[in-house]
Protein backbone atom coordinates (compact mmCIF):
# COMPACT_ATOMS: atom_id res chain seq x y z
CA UNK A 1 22.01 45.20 -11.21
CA UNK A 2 20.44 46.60 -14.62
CA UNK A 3 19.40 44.38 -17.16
CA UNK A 4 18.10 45.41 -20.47
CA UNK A 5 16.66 42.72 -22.66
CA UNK A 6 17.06 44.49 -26.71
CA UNK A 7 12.91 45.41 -27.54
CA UNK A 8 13.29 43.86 -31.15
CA UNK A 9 9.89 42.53 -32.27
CA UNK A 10 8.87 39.82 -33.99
CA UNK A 11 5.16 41.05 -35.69
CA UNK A 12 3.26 37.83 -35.16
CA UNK A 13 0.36 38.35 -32.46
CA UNK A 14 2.28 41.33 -31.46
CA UNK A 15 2.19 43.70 -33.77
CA UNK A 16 0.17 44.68 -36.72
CA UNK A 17 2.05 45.23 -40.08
CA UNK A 18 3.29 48.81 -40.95
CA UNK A 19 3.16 50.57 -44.40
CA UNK A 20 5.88 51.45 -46.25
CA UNK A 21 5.23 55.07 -47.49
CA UNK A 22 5.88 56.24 -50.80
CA UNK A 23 8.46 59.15 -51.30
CA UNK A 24 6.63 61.98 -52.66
CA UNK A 25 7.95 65.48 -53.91
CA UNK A 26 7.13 67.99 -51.32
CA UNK A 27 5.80 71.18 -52.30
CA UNK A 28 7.95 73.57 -53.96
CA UNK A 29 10.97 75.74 -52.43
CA UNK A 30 11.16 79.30 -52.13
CA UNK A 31 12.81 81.00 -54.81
CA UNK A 32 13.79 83.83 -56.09
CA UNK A 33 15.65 87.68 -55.29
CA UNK A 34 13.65 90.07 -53.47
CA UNK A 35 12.54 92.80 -55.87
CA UNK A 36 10.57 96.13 -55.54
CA UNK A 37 7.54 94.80 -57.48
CA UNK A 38 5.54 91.85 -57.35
CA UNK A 39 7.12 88.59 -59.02
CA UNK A 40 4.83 86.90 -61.16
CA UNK A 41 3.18 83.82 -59.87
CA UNK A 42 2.72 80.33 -61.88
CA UNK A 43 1.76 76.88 -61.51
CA UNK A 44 3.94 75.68 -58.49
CA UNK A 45 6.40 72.47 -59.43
CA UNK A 46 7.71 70.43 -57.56
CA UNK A 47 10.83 70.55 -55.12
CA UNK A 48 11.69 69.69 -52.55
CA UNK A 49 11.34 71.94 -49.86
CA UNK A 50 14.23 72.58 -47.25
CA UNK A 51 13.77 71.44 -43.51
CA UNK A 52 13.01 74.69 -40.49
CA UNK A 53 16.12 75.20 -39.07
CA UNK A 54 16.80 74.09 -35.30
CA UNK A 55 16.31 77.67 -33.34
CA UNK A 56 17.96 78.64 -30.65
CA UNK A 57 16.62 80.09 -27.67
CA UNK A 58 17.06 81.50 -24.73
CA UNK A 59 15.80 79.56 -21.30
CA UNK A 60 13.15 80.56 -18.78
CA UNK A 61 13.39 77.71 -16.27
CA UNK A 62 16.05 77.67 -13.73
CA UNK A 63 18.05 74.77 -13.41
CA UNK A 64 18.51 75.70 -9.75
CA UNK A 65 14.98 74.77 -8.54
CA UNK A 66 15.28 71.46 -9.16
CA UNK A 67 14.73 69.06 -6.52
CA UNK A 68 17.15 65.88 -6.55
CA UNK A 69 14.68 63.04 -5.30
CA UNK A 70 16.94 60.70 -3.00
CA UNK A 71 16.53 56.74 -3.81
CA UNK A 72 13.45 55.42 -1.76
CA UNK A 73 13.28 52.77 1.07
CA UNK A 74 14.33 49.58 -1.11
CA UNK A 75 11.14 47.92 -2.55
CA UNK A 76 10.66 44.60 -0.76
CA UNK A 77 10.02 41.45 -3.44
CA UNK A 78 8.78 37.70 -3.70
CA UNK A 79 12.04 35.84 -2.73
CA UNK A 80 13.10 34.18 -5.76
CA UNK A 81 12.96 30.24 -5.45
CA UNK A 82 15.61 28.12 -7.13
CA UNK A 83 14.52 27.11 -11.14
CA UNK A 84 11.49 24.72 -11.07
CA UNK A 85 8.95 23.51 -13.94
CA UNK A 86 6.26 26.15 -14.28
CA UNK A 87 2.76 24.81 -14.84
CA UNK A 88 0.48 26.81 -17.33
CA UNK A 89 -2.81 25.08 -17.29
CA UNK A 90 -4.91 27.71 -19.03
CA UNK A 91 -2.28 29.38 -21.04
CA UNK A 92 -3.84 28.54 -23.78
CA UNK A 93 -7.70 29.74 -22.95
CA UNK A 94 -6.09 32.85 -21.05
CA UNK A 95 -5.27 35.87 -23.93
CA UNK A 96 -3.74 38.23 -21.98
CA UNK A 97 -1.45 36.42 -20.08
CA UNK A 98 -0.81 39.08 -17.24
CA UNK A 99 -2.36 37.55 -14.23
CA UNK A 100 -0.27 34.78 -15.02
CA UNK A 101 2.55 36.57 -15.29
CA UNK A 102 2.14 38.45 -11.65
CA UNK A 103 1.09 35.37 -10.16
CA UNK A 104 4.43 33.43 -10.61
CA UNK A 105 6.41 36.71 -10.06
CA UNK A 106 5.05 36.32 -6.59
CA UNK A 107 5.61 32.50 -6.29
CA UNK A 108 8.96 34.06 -6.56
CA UNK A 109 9.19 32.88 -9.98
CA UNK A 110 11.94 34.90 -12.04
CA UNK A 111 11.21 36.81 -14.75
CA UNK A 112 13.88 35.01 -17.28
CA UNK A 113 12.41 31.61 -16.66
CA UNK A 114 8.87 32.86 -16.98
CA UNK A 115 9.13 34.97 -20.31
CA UNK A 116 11.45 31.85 -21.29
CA UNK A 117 8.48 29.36 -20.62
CA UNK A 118 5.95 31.63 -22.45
CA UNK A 119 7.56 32.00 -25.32
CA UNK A 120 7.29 28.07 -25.20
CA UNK A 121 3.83 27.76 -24.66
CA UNK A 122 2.90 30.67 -27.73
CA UNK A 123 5.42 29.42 -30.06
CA UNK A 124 3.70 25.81 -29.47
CA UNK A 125 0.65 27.13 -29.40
CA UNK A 126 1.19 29.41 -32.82
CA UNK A 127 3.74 27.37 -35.26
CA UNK A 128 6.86 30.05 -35.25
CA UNK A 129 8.60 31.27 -32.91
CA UNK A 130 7.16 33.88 -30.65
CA UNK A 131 9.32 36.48 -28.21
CA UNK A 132 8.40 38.49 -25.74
CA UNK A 133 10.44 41.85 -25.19
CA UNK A 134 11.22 43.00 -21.79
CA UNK A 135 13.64 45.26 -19.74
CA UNK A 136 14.29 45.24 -15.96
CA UNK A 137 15.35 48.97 -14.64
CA UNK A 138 14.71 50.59 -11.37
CA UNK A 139 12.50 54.10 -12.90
CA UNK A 140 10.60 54.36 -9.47
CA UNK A 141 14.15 54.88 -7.44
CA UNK A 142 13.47 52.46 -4.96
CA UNK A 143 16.33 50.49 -5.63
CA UNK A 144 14.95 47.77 -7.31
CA UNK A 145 14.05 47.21 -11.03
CA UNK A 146 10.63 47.30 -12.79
CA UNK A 147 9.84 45.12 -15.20
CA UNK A 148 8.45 46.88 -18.91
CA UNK A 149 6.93 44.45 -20.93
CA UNK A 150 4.86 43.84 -23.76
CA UNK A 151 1.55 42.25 -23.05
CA UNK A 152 -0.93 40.83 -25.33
CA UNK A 153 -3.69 42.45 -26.98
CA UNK A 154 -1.68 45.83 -28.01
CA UNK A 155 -0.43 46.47 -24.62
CA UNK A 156 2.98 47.13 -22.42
CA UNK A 157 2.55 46.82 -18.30
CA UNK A 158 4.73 48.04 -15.99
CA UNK A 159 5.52 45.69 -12.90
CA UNK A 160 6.68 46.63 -9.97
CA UNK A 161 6.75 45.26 -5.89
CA UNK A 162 6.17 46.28 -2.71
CA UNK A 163 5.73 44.89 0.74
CA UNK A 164 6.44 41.27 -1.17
CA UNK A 165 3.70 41.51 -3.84
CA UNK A 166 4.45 42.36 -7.21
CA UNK A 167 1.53 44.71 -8.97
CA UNK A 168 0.67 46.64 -12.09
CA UNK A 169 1.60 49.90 -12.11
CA UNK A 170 1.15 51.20 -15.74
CA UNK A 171 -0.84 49.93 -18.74
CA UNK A 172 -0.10 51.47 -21.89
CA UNK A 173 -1.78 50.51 -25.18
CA UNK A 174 -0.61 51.11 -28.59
CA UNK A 175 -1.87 50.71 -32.17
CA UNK A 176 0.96 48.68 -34.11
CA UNK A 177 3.93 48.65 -31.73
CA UNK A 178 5.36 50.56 -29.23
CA UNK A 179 9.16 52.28 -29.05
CA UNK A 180 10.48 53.88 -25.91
CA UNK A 181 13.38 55.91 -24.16
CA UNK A 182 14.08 55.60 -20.70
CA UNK A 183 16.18 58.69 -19.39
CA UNK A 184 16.11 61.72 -17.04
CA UNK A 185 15.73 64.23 -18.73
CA UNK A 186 14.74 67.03 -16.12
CA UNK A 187 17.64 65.99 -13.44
CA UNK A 188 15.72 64.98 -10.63
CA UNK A 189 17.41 61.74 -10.15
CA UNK A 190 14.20 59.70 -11.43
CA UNK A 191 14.28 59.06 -15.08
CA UNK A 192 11.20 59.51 -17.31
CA UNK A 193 10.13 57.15 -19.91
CA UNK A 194 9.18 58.04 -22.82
CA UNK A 195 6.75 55.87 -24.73
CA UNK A 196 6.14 56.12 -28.50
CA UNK A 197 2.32 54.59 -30.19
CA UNK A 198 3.32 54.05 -33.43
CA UNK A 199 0.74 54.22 -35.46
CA UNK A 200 0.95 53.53 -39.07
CA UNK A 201 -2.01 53.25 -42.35
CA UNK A 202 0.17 54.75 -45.48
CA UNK A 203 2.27 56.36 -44.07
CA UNK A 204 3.59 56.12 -40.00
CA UNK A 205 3.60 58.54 -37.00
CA UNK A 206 3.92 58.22 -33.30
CA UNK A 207 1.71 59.55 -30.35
CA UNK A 208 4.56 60.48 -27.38
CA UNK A 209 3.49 60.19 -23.71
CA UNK A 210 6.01 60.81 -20.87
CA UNK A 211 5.64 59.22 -17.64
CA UNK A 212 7.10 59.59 -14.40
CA UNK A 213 7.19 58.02 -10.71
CA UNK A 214 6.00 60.15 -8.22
CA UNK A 215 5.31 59.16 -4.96
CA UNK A 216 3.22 56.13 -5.72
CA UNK A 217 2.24 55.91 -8.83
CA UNK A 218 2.86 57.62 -12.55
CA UNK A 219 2.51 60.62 -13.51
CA UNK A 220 2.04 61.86 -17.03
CA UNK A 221 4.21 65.09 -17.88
CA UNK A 222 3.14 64.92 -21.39
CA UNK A 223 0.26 63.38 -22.93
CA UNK A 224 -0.21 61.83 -26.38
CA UNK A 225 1.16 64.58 -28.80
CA UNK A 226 1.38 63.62 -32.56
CA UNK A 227 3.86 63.48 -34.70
CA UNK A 228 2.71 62.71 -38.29
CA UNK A 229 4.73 61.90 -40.67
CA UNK A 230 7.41 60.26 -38.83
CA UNK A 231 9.32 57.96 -37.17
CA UNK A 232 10.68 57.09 -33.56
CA UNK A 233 14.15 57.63 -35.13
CA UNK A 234 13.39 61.27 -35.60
CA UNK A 235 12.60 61.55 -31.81
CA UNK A 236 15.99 63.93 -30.91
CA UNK A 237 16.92 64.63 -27.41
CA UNK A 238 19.51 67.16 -27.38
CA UNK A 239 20.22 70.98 -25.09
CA UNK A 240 18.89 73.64 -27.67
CA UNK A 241 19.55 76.62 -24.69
CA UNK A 242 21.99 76.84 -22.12
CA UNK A 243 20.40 75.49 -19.12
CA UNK A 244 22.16 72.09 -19.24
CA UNK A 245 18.87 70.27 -19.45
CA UNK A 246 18.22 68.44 -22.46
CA UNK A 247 14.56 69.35 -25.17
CA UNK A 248 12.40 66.84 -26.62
CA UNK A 249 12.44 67.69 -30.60
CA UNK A 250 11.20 65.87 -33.95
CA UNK A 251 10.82 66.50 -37.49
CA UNK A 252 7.67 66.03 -38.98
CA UNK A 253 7.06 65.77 -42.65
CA UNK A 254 4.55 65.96 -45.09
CA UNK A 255 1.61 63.21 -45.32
CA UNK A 256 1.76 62.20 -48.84
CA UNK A 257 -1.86 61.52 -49.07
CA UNK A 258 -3.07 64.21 -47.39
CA UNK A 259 -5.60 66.58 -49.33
CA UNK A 260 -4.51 69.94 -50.71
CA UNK A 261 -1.07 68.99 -49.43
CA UNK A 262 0.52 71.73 -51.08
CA UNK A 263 0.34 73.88 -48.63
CA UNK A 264 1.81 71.29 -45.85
CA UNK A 265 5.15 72.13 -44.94
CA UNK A 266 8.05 70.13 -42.95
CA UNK A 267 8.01 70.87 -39.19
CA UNK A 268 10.06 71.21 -36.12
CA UNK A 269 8.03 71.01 -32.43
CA UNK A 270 10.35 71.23 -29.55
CA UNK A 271 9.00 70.35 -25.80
CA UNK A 272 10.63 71.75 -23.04
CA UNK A 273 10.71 70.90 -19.33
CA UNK A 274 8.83 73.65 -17.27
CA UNK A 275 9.33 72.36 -13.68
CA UNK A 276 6.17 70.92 -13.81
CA UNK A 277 5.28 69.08 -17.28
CA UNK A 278 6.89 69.22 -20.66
CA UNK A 279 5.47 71.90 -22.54
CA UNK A 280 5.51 72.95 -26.26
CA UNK A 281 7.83 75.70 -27.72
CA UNK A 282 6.78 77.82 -30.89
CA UNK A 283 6.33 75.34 -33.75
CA UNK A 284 9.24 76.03 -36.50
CA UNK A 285 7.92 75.34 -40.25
CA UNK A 286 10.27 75.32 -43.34
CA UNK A 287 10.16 78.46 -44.79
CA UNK A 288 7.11 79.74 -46.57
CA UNK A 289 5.91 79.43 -49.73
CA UNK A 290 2.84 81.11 -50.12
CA UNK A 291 1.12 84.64 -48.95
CA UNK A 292 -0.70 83.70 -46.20
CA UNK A 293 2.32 81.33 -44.39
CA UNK A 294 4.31 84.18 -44.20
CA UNK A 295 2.04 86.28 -42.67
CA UNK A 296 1.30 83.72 -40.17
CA UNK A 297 4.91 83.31 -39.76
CA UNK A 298 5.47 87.04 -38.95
CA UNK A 299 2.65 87.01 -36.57
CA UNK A 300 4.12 84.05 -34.54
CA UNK A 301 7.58 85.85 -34.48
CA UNK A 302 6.17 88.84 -33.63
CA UNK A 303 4.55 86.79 -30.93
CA UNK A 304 7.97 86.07 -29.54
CA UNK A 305 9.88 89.20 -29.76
CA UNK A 306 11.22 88.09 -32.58
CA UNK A 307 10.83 91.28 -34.46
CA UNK A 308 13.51 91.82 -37.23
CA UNK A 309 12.44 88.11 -38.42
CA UNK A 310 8.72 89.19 -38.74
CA UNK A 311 9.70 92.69 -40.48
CA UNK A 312 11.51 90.40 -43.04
CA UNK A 313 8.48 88.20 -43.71
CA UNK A 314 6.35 91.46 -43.55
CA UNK A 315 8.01 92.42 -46.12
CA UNK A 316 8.03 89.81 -48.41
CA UNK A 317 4.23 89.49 -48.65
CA UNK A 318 4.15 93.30 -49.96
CA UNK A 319 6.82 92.44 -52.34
CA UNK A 320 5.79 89.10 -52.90
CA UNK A 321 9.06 87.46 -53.07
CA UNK A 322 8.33 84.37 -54.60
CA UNK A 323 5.34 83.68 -52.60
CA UNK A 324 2.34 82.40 -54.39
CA UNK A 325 -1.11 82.86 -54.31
CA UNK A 326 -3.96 80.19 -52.42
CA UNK A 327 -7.79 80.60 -52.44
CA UNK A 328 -10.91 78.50 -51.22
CA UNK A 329 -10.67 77.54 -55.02
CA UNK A 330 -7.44 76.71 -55.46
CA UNK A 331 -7.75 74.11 -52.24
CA UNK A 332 -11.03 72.25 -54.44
CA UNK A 333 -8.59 71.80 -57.12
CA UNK A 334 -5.24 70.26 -55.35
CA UNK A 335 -8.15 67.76 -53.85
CA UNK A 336 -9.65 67.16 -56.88
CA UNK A 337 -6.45 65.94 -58.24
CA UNK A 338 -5.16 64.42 -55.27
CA UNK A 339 -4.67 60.68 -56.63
CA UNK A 340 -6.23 59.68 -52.96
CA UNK A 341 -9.57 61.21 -53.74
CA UNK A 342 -10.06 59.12 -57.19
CA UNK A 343 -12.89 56.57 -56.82
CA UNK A 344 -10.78 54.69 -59.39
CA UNK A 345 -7.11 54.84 -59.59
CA UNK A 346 -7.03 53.52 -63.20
CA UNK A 347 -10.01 55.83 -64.08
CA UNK A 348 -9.05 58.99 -63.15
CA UNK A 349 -11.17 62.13 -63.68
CA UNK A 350 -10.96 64.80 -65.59
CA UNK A 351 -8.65 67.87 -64.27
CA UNK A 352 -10.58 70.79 -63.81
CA UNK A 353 -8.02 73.99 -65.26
CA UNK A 354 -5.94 75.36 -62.90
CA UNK A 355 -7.80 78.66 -60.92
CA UNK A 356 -7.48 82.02 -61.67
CA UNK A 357 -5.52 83.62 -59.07
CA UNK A 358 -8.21 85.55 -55.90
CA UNK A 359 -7.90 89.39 -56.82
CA UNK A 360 -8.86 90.25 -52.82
CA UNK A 361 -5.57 87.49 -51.36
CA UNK A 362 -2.61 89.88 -52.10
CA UNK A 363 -3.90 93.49 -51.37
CA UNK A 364 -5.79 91.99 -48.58
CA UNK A 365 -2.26 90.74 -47.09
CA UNK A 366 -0.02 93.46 -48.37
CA UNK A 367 -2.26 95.74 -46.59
CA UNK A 368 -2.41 93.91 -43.41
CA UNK A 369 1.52 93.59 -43.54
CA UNK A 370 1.80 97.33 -43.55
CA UNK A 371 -0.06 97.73 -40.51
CA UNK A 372 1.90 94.72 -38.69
CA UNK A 373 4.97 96.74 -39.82
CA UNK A 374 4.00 99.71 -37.74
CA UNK A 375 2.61 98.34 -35.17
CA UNK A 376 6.12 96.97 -34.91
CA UNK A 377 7.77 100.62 -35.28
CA UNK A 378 5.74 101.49 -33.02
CA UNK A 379 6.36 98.91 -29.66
CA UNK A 380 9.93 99.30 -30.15
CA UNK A 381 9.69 102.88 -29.47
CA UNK A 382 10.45 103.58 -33.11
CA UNK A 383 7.85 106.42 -34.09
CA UNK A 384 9.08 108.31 -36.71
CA UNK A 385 9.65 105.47 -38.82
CA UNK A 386 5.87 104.24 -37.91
CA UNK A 387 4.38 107.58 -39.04
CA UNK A 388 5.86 107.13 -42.52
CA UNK A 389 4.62 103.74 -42.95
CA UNK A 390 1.06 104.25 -42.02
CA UNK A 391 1.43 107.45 -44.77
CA UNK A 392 2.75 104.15 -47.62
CA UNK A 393 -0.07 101.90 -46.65
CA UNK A 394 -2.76 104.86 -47.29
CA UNK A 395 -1.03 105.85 -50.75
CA UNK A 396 -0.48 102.52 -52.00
CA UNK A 397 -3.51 100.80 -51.26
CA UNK A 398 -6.16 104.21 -50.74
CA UNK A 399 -8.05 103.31 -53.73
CA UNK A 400 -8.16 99.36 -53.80
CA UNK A 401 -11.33 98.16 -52.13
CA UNK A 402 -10.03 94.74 -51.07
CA UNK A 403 -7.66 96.62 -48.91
CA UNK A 404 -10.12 99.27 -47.47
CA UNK A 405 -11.47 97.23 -44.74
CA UNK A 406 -7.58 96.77 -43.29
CA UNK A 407 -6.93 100.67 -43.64
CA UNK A 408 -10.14 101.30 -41.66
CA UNK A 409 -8.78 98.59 -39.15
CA UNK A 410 -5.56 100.42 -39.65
CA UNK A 411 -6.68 104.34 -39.16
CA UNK A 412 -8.75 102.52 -35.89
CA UNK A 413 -5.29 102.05 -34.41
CA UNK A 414 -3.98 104.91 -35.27
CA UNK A 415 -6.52 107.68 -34.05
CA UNK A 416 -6.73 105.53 -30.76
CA UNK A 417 -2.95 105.34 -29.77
CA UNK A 418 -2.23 109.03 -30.94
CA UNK A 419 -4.70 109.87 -28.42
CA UNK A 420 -2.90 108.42 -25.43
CA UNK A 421 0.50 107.20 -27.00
CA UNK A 422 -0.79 103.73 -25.28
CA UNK A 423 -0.29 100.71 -27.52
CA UNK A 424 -3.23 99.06 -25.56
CA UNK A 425 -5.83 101.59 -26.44
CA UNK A 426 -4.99 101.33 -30.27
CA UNK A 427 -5.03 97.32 -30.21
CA UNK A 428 -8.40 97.61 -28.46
CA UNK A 429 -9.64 99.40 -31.19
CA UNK A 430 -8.10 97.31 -33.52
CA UNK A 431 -9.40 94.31 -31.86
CA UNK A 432 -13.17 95.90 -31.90
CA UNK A 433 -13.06 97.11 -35.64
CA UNK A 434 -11.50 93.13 -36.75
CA UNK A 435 -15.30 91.70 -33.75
CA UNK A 436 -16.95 94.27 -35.84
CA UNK A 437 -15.53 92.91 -38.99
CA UNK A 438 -14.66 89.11 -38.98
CA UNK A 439 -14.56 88.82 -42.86
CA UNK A 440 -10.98 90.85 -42.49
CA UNK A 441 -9.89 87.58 -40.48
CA UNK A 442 -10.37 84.98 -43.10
CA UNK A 443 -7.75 85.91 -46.07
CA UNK A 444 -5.42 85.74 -42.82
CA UNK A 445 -5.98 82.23 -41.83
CA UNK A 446 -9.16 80.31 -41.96
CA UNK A 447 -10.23 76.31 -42.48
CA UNK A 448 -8.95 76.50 -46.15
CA UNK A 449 -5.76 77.03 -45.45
CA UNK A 450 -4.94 73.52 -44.19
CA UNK A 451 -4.77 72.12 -41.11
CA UNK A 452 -1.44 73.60 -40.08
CA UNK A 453 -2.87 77.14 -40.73
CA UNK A 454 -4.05 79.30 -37.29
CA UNK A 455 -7.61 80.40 -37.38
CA UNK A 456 -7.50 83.90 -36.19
CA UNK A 457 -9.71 85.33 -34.16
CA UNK A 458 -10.03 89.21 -33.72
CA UNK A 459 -7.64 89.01 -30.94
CA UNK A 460 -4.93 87.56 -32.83
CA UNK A 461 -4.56 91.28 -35.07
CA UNK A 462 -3.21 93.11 -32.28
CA UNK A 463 -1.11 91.06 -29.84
CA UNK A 464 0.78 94.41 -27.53
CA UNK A 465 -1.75 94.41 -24.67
């Protein structure tokens, strides 16, 4: 029979105290109607910016390989004696009160009584009442339920029996408290458990580990991914494609007190079951709001076949489309008036004036959005409209020496594929101009565009190999 015990917990020895976080206004939306020309840029206020939307996507794993596991030869267990005092001579010497625990589980001690008699002893021992959550379910399929439950010292054990002895069979430490899920997810008639670290300082995030039984002992299908800001609530499981088996998704918003945060955006990261471990899908951001995101964005859509999305975003950069500006010293002055990085709160410094906008970010970008736009043209067969494009990149940007380096990069391409109409020989030669010429890389995504930005490498200009 299942018996869940409710995992509400009382902070005391348990658990360490969790921040409230502030609200703070994210950065600004996206705004305005594309035009032909360049908007003009200004001093970003704030707004609050709109969450990614849930994608949709079409599956790779088939739902026909999996591999119902039939329940396992019932686990054999301590006998359970009738109710009878229990005796806890060095409770109070003995912190972690695990041995004690597995001992009278196999002097066939029941778990009720003993989690009832502990809480006893520690509410005794501390002057308010103490509790100790636990849940009984069978998640190794031998037909008889484990016992998750919290621990001292920051920890959560798994117990579990065989051949008459009950055992550890999972340790799992956490910061301030701990949330899970128990459910089975991938269909193989042994659930997974998914355990949440909570973590929390100003604001709180979780670190997500799945677990599963196999054979013997646990196995770990996904280990300790962050998600910061956020809570446990914001944990969704829910089918995104159409092979009937349920994603792992969360929202993830902006750390209030991180530095240069406007450039953060809200985030969706999906995990999906791969047969073998639970494995990330493209990260989704809300949508972009400055020159280099977008590019980014293009490039991970172009990544994934998703080509009239990145021709959009492509050409939004050229035409700016409400998309502002960022620069090395634009990121020293969001963190010098970051109200974290003050010394003294009440004492603030003096504001530096706000940056003069980089002359090299936009024809750098607009530039390097022209060639992505052919090399698009180009994979889907679409050659007459490529030749055209490469012809607007060298009239529009011919003279401007900030772009030069991307036509060069550009005309690399070019000469190479028209020689063997291969799309591999012109990304090798794009790929050896951008080794020959890492400066072209930075502008594109490089450590000061925050720590969601890729760092690209010359690899990354020329993905149709």
């Amino acid at each position: 029979m299942r018996k869940v015990i409710s995992l509400f917990f009382v902070l005391g020895i348990f658990l360490s105290a969790c921040g409230i976080a502030s609200t703070q206004p994210a950065p600004p939306a996206q705004t305005g109607t594309p035009t032909l020309t360049p908007t003009a840029t200004q001093t970003p206020t704030s707004a609050i910016t709109p969450l990614p939307t849930i994608p949709t996507f079409t599956p790779t794993f088939d739902v026909s390989s999996i591999v119902t596991v039939s329940p396992a030869e019932k686990a054999k267990c301590p006998t359970t004696r009738e109710k009878t005092e229990i005796k806890l001579v060095d409770f109070y010497t003995t912190y972690d009160y695990t041995k004690d625990l597995i001992d009278l589980l196999n002097q066939g001690v029941s778990i009720e009584e003993i989690v009832i008699s502990f809480e006893k002893e520690l509410t005794k021992l501390y002057g308010y009442r103490i509790k100790i959550p636990y849940t009984t379910e069978d998640i190794t399929n031998d037909l008889i339920p484990e016992i998750l439950i919290v621990g001292r010292q920051h920890n959560t054990i798994i117990l579990g029996c065989n051949e008459g002895t009950y055992k550890e069979l999972y340790k799992f430490s956490y910061v301030n408290y701990f949330e899970y899920k128990i459910v089975d997810l991938n269909q193989n008639n042994i659930p997974e458990i998914l355990l949440g670290n909570v973590i929390c300082n100003r604001q709180c995030g979780f670190r997500l580990t799945i677990i599963e039984w196999h054979n013997d002992s646990f196995s770990e299908l996904l280990n300790e991914v962050d998600a910061y800001p956020a809570i446990w609530d914001d944990l969704i499981i829910k089918n995104l494609d159409t092979d009937k088996l349920e994603e792992i998704y969360w929202e993830s918003g902006i750390p209030f007190d991180v530095l240069a945060k406007s450039v953060m955006r809200k985030e969706i990261q999906i995990y999906k079951w791969t047969g073998i471990t639970y494995s990330p899908l493209q990260i989704y951001y809300s949508p972009p709001e400055f020159l280099f995101q977008a590019i980014q964005d293009a490039d991970r859509e172009t990544a994934n076949e998703e080509y009239s999305k990145a021709l959009l975003n492509y050409q939004n950069v050229i035409i700016k489309n409400g998309l502002n500006w960022w620069s090395p010293e634009r990121e020293k002055y969001e963190i010098v008036i970051n109200p974290f990085t003050f010394d003294d709160p009440n004492n603030p410094p003096t504001f530096p004036p706000f940056p003069n906008e980089n002359p090299a970010e936009y024809p750098s970008l607009a530039a390097y959005a022209y060639y992505r736009i052919m090399l698009l043209h180009l994979v889907q067969g679409q050659d007459a409209e490529a030749t055209p494009t490469y012809q607007i990149l060298q009239d529009t940007f011919g003279t401007n020496p900030y772009a030069a380096p991307y036509i060069e990069m550009t005309t690399a391409f070019w000469e190479a594929y028209q020689s063997t109409q291969k799309m591999y020989d012109g990304c090798a030669a794009a790929i050896q101009y951008a080794a020959e010429h890492p400066e072209i890389l930075i502008p594109l995504g490089s450590d000061y565009h925050g720590w969601q930005s890729h760092t690209y490498v010359p690899a990354d200009v020329c993905p149709f190999r």
